[in-house]
Protein backbone atom coordinates (compact mmCIF):
# COMPACT_ATOMS: atom_id res chain seq x y z
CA UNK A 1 47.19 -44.49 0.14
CA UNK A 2 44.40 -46.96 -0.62
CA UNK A 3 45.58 -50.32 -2.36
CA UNK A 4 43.18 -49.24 -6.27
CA UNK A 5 45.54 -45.66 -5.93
CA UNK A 6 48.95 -48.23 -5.14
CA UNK A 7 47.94 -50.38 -8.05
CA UNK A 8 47.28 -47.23 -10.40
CA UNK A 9 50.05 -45.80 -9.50
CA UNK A 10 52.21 -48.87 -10.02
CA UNK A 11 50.48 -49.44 -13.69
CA UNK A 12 51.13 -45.19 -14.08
CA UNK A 13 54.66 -45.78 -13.61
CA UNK A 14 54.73 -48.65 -16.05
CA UNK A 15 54.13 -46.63 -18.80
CA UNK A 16 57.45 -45.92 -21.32
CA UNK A 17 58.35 -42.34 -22.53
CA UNK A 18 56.86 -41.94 -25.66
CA UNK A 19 57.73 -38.19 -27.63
CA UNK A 20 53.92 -37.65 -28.14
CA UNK A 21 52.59 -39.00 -25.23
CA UNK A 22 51.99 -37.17 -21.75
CA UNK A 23 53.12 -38.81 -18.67
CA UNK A 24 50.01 -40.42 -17.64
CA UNK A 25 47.60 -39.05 -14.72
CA UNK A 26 45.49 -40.82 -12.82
CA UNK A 27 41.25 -39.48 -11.42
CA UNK A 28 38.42 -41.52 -11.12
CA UNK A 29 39.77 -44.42 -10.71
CA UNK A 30 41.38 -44.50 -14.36
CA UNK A 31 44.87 -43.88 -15.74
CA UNK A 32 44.54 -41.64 -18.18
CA UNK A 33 46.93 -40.93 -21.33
CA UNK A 34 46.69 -38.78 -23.87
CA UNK A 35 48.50 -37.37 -27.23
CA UNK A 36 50.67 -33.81 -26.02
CA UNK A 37 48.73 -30.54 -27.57
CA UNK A 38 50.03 -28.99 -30.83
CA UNK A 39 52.62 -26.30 -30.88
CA UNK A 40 49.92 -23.49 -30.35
CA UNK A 41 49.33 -24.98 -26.58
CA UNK A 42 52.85 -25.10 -26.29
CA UNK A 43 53.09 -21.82 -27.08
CA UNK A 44 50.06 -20.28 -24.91
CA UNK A 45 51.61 -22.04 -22.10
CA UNK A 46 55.28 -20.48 -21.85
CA UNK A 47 53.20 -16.99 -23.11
CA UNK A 48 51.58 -17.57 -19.29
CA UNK A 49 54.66 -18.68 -18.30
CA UNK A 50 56.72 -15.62 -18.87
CA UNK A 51 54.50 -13.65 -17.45
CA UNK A 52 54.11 -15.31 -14.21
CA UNK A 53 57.61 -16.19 -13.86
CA UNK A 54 58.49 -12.02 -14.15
CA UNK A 55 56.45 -10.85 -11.82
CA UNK A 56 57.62 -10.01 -8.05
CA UNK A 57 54.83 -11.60 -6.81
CA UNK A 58 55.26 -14.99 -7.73
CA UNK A 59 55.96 -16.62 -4.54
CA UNK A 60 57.77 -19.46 -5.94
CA UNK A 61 58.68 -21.19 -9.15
CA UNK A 62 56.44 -21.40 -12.08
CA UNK A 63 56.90 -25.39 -12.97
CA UNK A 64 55.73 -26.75 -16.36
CA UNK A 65 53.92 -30.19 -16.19
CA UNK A 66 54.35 -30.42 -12.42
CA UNK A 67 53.01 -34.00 -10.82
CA UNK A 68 51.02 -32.88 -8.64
CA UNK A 69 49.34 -35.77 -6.41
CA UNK A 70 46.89 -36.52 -3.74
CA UNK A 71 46.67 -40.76 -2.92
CA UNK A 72 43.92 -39.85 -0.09
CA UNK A 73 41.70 -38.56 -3.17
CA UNK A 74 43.07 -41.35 -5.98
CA UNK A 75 44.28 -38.28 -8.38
CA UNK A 76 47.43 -37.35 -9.68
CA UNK A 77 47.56 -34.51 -12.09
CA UNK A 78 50.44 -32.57 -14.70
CA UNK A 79 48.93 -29.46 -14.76
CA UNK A 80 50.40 -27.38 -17.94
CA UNK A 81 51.79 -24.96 -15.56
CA UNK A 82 52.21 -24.89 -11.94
CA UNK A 83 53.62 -22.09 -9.24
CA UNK A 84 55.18 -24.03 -6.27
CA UNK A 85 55.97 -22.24 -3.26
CA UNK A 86 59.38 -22.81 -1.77
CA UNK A 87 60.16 -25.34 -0.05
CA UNK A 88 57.88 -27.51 -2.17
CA UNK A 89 54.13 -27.83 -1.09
CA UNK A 90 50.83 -27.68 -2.59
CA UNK A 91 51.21 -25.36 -5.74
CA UNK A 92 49.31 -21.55 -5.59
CA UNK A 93 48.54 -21.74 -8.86
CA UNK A 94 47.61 -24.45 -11.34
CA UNK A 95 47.27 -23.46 -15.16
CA UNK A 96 45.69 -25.50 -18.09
CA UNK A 97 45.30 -24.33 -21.69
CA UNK A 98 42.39 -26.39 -23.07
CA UNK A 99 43.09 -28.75 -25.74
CA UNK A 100 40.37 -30.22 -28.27
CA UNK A 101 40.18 -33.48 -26.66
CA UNK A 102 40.10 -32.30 -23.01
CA UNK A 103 37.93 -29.68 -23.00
CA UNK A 104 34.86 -31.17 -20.98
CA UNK A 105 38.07 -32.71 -18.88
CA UNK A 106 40.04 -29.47 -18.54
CA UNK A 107 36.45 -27.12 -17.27
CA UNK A 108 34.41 -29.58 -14.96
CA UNK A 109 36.97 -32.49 -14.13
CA UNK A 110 40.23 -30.58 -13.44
CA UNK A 111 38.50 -27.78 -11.86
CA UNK A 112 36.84 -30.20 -9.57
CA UNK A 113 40.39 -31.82 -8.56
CA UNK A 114 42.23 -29.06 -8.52
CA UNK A 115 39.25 -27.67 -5.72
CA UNK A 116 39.54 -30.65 -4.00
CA UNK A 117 43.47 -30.87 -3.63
CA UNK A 118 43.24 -27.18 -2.10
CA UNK A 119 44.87 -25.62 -4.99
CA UNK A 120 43.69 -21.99 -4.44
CA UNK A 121 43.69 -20.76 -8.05
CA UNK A 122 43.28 -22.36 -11.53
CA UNK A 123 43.67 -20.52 -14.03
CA UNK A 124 41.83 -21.94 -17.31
CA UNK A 125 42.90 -20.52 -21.28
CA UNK A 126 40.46 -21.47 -23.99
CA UNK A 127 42.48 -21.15 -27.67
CA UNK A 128 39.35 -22.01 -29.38
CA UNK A 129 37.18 -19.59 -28.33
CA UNK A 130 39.75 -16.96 -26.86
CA UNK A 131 38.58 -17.06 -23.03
CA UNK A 132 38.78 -18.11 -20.17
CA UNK A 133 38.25 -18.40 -16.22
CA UNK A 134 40.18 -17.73 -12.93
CA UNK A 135 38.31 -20.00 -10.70
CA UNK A 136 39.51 -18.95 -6.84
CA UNK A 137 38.48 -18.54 -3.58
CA UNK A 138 37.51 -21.54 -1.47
CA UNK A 139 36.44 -24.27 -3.79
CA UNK A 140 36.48 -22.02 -6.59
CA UNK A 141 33.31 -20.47 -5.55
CA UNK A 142 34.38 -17.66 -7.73
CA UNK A 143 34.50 -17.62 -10.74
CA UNK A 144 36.22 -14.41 -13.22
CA UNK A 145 35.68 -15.13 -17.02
CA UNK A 146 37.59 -13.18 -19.36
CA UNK A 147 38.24 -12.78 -23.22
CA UNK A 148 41.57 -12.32 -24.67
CA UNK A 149 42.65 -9.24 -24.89
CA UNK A 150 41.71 -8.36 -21.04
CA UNK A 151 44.62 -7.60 -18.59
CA UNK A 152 43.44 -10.00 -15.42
CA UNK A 153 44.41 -10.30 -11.69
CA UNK A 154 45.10 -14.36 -11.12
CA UNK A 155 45.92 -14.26 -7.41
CA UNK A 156 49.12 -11.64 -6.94
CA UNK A 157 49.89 -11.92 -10.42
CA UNK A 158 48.56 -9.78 -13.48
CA UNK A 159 48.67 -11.19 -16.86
CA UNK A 160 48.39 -9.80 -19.98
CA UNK A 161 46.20 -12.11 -22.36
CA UNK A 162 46.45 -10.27 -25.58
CA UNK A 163 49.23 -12.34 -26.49
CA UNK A 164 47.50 -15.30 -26.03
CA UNK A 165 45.99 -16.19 -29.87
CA UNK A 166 43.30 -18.46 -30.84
């Protein structure tokens, strides 16, 4: 752990519990806080959640807002979702559902962390625009977009998105 990612860490933790705050995350070299989504991401996110957490094939426990942190690379992250194998390592799965103010955040920057902690799937839900991408394989050198409405394959999992709503 470098001494910046000790002393952002330190000012992280510093931050109170607020009801409409997130718990702060820290990439490129910045804490970062932000206001918690509206009840429609709320809602898109246990939709997900239900699903994954039903299925046979989820090889662990689907964990909402999840730290998720890597010192060596200065980030720690609270993905929306998470599915964390047992015992607890990296996660399989990492799931955002964009929100207005994060969407340039949520498709380049968290899919660009999420690559470089060796998460091998994120799973990305647009509301606005009622798509989104399964970015997988090594780095997320593949990418699967898909509208709502399409029945998708996320890793072992298969997920329904026409209950998702924009």
């Amino acid at each position: 752990m470098t001494d910046e990612y000790r002393a952002l860490r330190a000012l992280a933790d510093l931050v109170p519990a607020v009801p409409d705050l997130r718990a702060p995350e820290i990439a490129e070299g910045t804490v970062h806080l932000a206001l918690l989504p509206g009840p429609r991401h709320g809602a898109a996110v246990e939709l997900v959640r239900r699903q994954l957490a039903a299925q046979p094939a989820a090889p662990g426990r689907v964990v909402p807002a999840a730290p998720l942190e890597a010192p060596s690379l200065g980030l720690l992250r609270r993905p929306d979702l998470a599915v964390l194998p047992a015992p607890v390592a990296r996660p399989l799965l990492v799931v955002e559902v964009v929100a207005p103010h994060f969407l340039e955040f949520d498709h380049r920057t968290r899919a660009r962390d999420y690559a470089a902690m060796g998460i091998p799937t994120y799973l990305l839900v647009d509301p606005r625009t009622g798509t989104g991408i399964v970015h997988d394989e090594p780095n997320y050198t593949r990418r699967t977009d898909f509208a709502f409405g399409d029945v998708i394959t996320v890793g072992p999992w298969t997920l329904d998105t026409g209950v998702l709503r924009t």
